[in-house]
C-alpha atoms as a PDB file:
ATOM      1  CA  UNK A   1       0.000   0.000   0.000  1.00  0.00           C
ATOM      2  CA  UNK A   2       2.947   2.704   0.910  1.00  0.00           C
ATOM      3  CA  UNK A   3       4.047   2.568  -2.543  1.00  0.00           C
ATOM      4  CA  UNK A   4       0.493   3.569  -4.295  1.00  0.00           C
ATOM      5  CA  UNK A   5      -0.538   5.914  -1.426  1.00  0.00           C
ATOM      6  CA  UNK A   6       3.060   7.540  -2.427  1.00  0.00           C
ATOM      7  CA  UNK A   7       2.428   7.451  -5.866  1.00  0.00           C
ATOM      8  CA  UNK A   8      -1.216   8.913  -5.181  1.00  0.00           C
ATOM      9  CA  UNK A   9      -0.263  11.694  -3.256  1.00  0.00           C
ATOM     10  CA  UNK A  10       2.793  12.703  -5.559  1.00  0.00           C
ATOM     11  CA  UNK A  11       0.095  13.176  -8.371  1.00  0.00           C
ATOM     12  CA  UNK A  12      -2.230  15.695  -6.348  1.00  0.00           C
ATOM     13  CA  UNK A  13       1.037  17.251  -4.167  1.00  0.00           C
ATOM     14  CA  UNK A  14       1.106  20.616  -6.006  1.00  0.00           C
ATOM     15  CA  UNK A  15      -2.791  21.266  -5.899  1.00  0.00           C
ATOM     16  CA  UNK A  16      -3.190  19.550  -2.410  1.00  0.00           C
ATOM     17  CA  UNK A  17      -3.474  23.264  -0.466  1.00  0.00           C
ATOM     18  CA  UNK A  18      -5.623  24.751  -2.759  1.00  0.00           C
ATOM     19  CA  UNK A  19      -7.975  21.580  -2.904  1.00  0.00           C
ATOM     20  CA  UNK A  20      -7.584  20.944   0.845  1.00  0.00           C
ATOM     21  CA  UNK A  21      -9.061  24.288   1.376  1.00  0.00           C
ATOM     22  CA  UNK A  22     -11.861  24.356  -1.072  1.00  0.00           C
ATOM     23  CA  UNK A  23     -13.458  20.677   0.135  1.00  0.00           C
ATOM     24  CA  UNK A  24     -12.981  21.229   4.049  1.00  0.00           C
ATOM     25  CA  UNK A  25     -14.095  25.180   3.660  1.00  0.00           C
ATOM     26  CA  UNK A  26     -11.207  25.917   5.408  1.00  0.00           C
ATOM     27  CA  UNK A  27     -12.319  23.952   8.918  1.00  0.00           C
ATOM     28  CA  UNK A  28      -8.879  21.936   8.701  1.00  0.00           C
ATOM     29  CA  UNK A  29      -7.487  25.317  10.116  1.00  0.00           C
ATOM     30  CA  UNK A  30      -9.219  24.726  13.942  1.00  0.00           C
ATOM     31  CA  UNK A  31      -8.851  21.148  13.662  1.00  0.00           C
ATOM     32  CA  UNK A  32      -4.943  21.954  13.456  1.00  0.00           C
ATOM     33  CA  UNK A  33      -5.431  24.276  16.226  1.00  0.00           C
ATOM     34  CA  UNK A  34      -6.923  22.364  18.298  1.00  0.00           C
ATOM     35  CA  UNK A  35      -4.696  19.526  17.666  1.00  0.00           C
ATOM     36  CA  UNK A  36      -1.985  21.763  18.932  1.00  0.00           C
ATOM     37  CA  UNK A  37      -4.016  23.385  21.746  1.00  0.00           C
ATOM     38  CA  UNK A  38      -4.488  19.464  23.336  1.00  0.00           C
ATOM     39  CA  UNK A  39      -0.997  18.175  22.776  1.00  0.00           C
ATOM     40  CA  UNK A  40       0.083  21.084  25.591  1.00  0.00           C
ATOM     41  CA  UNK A  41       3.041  21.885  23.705  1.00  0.00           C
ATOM     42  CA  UNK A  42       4.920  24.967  25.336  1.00  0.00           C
ATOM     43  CA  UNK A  43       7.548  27.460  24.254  1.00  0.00           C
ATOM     44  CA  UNK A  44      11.013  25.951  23.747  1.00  0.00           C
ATOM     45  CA  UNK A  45       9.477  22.434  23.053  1.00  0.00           C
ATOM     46  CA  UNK A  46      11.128  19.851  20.588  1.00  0.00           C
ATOM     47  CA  UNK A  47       7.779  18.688  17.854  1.00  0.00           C
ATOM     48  CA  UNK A  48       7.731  15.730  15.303  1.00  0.00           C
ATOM     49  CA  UNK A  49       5.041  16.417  12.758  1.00  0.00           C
ATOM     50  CA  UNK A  50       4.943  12.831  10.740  1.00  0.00           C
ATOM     51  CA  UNK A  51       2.916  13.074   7.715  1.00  0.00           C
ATOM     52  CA  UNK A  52       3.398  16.532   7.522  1.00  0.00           C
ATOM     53  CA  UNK A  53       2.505  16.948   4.280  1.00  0.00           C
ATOM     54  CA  UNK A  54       2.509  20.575   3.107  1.00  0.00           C
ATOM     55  CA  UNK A  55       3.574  21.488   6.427  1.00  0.00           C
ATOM     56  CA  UNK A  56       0.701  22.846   8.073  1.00  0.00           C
ATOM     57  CA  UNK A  57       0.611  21.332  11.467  1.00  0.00           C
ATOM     58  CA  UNK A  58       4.688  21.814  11.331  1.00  0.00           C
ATOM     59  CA  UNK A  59       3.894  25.583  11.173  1.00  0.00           C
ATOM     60  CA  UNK A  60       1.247  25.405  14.021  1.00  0.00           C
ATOM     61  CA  UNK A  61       3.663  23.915  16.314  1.00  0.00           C
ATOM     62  CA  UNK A  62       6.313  26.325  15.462  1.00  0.00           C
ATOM     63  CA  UNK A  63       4.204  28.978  15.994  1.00  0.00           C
ATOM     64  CA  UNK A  64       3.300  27.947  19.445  1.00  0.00           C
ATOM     65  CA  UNK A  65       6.861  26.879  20.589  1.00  0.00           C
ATOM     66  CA  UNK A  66       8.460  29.631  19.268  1.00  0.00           C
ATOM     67  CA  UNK A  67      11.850  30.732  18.259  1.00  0.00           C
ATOM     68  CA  UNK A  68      13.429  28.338  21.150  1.00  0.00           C
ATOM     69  CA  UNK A  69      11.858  25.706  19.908  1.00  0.00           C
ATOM     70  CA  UNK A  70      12.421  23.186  17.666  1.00  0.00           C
ATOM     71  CA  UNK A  71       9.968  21.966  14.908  1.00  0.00           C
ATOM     72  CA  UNK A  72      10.805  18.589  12.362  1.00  0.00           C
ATOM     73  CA  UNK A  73       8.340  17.773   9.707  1.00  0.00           C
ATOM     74  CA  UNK A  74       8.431  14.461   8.238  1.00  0.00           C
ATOM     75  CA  UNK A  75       6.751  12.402   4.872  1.00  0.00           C
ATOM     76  CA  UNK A  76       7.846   9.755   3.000  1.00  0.00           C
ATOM     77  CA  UNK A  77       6.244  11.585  -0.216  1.00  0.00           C
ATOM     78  CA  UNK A  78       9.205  14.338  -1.179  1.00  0.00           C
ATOM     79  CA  UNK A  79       7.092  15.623  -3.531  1.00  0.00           C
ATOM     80  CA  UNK A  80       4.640  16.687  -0.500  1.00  0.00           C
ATOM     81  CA  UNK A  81       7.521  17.994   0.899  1.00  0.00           C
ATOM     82  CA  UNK A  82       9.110  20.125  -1.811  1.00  0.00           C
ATOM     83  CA  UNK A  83       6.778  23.108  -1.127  1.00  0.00           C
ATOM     84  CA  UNK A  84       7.302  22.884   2.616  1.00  0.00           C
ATOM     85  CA  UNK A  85      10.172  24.849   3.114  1.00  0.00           C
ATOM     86  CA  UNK A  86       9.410  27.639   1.205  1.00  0.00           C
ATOM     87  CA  UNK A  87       5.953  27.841   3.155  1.00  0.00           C
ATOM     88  CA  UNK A  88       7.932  28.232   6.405  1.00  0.00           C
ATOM     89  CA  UNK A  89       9.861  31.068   4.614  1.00  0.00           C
ATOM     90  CA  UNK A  90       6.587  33.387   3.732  1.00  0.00           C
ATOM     91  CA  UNK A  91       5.825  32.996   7.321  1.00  0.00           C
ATOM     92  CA  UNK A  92       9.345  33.555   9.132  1.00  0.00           C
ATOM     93  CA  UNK A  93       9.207  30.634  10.786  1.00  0.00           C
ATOM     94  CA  UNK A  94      12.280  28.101  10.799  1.00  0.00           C
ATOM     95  CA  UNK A  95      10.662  24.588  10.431  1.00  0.00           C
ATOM     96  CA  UNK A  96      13.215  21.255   9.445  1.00  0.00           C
ATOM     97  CA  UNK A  97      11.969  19.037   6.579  1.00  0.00           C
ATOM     98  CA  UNK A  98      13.201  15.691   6.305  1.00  0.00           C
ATOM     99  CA  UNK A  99      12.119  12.937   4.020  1.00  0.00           C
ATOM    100  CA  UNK A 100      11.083   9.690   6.390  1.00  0.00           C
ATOM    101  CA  UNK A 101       9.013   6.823   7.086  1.00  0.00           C
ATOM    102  CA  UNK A 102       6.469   7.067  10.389  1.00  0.00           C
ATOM    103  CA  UNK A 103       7.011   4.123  11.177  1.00  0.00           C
ATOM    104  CA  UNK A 104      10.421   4.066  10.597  1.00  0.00           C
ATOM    105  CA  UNK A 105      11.862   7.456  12.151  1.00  0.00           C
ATOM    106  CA  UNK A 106      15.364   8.035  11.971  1.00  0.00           C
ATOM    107  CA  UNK A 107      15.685   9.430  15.488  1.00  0.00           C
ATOM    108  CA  UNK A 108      17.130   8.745  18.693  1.00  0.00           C
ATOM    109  CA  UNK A 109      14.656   7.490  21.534  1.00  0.00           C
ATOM    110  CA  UNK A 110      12.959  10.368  23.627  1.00  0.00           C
ATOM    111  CA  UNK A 111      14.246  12.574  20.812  1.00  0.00           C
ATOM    112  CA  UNK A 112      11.289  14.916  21.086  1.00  0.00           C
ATOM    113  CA  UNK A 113       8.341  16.646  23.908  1.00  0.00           C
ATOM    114  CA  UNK A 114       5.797  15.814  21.342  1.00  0.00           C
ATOM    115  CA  UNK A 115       4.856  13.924  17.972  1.00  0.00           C
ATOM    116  CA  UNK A 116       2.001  14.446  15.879  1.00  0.00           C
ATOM    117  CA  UNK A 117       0.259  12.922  11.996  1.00  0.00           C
ATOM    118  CA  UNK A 118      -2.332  14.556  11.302  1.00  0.00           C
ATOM    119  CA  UNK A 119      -5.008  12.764   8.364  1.00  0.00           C
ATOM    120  CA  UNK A 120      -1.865  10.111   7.806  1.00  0.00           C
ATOM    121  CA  UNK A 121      -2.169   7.389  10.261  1.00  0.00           C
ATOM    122  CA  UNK A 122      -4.945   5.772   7.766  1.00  0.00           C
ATOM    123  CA  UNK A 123      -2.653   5.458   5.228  1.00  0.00           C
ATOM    124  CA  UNK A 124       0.355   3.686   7.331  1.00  0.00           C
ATOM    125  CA  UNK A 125       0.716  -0.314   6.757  1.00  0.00           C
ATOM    126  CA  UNK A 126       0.572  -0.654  10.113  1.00  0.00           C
ATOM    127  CA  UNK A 127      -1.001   1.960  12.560  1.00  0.00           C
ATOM    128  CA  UNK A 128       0.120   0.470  15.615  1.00  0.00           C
ATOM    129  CA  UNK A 129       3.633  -0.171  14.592  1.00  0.00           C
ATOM    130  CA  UNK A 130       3.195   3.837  13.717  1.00  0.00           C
ATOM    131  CA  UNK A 131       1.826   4.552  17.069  1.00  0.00           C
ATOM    132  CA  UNK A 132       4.904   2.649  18.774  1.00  0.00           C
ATOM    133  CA  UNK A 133       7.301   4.374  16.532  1.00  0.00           C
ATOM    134  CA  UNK A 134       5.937   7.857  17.357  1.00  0.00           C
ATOM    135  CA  UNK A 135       5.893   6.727  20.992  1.00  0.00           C
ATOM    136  CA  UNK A 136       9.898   5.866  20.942  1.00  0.00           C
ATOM    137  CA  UNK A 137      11.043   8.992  19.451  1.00  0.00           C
ATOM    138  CA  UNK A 138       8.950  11.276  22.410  1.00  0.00           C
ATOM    139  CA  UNK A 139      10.100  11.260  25.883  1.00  0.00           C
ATOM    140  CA  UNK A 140       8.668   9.361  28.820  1.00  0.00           C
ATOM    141  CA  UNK A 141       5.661  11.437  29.886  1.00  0.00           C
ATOM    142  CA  UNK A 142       5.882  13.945  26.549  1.00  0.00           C
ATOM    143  CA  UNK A 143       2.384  13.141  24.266  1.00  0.00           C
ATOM    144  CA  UNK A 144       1.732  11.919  20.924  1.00  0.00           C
ATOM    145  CA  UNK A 145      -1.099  13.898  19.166  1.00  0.00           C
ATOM    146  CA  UNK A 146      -3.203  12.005  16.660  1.00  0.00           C
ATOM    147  CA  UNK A 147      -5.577  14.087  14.126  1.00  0.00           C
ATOM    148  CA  UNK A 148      -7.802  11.866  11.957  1.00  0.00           C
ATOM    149  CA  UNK A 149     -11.515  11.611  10.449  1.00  0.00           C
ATOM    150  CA  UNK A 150     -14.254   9.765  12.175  1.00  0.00           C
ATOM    151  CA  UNK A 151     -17.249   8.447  11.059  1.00  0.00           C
ATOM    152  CA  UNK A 152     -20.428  10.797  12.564  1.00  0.00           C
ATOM    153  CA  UNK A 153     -23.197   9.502  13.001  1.00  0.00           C
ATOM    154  CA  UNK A 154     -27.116  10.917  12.599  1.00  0.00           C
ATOM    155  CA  UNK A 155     -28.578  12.921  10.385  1.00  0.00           C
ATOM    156  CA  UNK A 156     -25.237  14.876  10.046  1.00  0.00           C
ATOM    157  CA  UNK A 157     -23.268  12.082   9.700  1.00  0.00           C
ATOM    158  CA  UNK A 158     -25.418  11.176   6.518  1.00  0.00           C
ATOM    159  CA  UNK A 159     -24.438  14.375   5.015  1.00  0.00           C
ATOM    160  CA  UNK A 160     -21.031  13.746   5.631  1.00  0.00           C
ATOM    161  CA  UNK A 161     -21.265  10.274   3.614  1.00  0.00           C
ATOM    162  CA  UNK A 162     -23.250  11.784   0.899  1.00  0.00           C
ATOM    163  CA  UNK A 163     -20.514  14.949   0.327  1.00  0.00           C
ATOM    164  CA  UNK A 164     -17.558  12.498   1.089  1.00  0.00           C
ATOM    165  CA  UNK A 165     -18.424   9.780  -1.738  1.00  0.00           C
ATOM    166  CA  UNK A 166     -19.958  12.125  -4.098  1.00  0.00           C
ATOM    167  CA  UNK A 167     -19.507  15.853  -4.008  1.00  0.00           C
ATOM    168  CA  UNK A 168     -15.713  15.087  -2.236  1.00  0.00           C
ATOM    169  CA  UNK A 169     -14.433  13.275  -5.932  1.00  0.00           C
ATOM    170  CA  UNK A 170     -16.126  14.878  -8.215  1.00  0.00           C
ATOM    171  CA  UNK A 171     -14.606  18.481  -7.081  1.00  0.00           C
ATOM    172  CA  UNK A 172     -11.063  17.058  -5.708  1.00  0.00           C
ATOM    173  CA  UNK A 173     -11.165  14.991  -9.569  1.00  0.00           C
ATOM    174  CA  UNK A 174     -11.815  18.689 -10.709  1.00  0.00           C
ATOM    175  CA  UNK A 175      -9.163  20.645  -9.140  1.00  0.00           C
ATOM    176  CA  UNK A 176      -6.376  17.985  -9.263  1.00  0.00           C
ATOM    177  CA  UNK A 177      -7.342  15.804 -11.996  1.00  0.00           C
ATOM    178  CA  UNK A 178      -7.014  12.838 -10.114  1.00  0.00           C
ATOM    179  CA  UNK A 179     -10.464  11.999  -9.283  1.00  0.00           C
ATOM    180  CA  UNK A 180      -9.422   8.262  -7.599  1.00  0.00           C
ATOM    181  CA  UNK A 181      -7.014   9.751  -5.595  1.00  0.00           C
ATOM    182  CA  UNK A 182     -10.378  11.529  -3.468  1.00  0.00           C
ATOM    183  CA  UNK A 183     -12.004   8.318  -3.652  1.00  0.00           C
ATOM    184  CA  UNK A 184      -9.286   6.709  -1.965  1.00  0.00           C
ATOM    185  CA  UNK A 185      -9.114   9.469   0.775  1.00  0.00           C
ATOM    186  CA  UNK A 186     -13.029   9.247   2.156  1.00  0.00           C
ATOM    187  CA  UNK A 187     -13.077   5.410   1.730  1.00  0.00           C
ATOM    188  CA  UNK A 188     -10.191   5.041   4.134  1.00  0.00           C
ATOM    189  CA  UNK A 189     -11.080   7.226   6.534  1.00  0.00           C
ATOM    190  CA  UNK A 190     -14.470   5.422   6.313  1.00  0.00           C
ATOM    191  CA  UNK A 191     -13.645   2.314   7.262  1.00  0.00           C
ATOM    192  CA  UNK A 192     -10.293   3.622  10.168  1.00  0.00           C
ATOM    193  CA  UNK A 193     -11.344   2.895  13.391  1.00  0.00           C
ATOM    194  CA  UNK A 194     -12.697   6.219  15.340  1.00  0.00           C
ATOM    195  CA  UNK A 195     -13.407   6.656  18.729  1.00  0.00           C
ATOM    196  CA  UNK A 196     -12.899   4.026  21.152  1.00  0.00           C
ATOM    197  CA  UNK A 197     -11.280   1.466  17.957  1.00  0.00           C
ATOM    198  CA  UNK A 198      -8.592   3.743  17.668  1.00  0.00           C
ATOM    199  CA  UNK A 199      -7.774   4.110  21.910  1.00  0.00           C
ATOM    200  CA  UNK A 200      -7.808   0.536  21.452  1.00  0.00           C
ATOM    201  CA  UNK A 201      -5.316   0.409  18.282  1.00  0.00           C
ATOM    202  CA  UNK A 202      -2.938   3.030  21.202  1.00  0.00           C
ATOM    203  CA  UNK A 203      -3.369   0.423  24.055  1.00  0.00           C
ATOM    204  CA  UNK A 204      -2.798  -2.677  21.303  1.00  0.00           C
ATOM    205  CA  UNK A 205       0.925  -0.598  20.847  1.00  0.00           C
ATOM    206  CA  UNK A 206       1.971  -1.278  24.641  1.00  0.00           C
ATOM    207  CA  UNK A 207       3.536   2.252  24.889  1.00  0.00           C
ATOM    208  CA  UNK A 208       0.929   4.905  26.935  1.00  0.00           C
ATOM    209  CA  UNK A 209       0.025   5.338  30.065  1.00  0.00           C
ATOM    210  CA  UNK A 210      -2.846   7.393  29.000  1.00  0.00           C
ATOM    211  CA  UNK A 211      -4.864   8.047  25.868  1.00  0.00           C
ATOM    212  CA  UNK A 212      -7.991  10.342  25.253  1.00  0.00           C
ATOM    213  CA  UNK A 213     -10.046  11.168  22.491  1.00  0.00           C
ATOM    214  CA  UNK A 214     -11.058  14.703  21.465  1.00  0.00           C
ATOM    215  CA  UNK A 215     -14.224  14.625  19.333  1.00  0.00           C
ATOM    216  CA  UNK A 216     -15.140  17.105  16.640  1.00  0.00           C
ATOM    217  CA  UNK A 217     -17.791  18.859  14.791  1.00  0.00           C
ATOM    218  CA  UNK A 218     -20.328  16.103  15.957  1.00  0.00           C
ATOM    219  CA  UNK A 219     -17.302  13.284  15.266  1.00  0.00           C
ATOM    220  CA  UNK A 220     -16.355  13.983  11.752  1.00  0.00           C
ATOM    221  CA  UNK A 221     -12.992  13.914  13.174  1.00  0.00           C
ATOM    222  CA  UNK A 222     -10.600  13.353  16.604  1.00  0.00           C
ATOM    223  CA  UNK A 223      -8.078  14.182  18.165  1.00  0.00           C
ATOM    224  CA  UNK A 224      -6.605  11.276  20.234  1.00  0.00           C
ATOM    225  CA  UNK A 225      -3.891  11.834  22.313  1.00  0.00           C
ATOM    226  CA  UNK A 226      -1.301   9.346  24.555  1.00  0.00           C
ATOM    227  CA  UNK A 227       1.185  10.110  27.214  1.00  0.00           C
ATOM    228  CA  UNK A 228       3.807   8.036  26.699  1.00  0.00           C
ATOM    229  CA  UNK A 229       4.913   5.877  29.179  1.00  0.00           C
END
């Protein structure tokens, strides 16, 4: 699967921000916020952003700990990456960016005070190998910060199904050209485990002592986060 999910995302990587913003009407912002609100990073902190994509969760943690602090964004898709850097330029804000597996970091144990993936643990090969990984890089009692969809339920979660499998595609097709690719993204974060699945997946990995989950906007997504042990 890493290789096509690599493959997928290299296709859409230089419409990605532009399409990310149009389909979540720009709600990914507070999610992002919020993921870095919960984590309780502070000023002078060390942050691993896996997945990081574009780099917007990098950004959010740099932002919050500051010019003391130390920021690395990771992806295994360079492409993703490429536009990364010069992101963190426009804004002033000095953010690493290092090509690399998440669940195969290339960092010493209890390297970091927190690491987060935001909308990329879905697309690992193994989630709780991931959620070790992230857990051995981040110090005994720092947090690992988990941002992913869910699967609402109600009468709002039936809207969510009915823009996710048909008005999601046919505008992400639109603006990147690669309709499958936004077929693949709602189906898998369809059938993820939310909730109290994915705690589970975090106890399954052996390495917290604690783990919450953060619902939002009526569960269309979560933020889960461990303390490691």
């Amino acid at each position: 699967m890493s290789t096509e999910v690599r493959q997928m995302f290299s296709s859409i990587a230089t419409r990605y921000d532009v399409t990310n913003e149009v389909l979540s009407f720009g709600i990914h912002r507070l999610w992002r916020r919020s993921a870095v609100r919960l984590s309780g990073a502070q000023e002078g902190n060390a942050i691993l952003d896996c997945a990081t994509g574009t780099g917007d969760l990098a950004l959010a943690f740099k932002r919050k700990v500051g010019a003391s602090g130390r920021v690395m964004g990771t992806d295994f898709c360079k492409e993703m990456l490429d536009n990364a850097p010069a992101k963190a330029a426009r804004e002033g804000l000095q953010v690493e960016f290092q090509v690399a597996d998440a669940m195969a970091l290339p960092f010493a144990d209890a390297s970091f005070d927190v690491a987060s993936i935001a909308f990329g643990i879905r697309n690992v090969d193994d989630p709780v190998k991931c959620l070790k990984e992230m857990a051995r890089v981040v110090r005994p009692g720092g947090r690992v910060v988990v941002l992913e969809f869910g699967q609402p339920t109600g009468f709002f979660g039936a809207l969510f199904r009915l823009y996710s499998k048909v008005i999601m595609p046919t505008i992400g097709g639109l603006l990147t050209g690669n309709r499958a690719a936004y077929e693949y993204l709602p189906r898998t974060s369809a059938a993820f485990p939310a909730g109290e699945k994915f705690l589970s997946l975090m106890e399954q990995s052996g390495a917290y002592k604690e783990r919450v989950a953060h619902p939002m906007m009526f569960g269309t997504s979560y933020v889960y986060v461990g303390t490691v042990r």
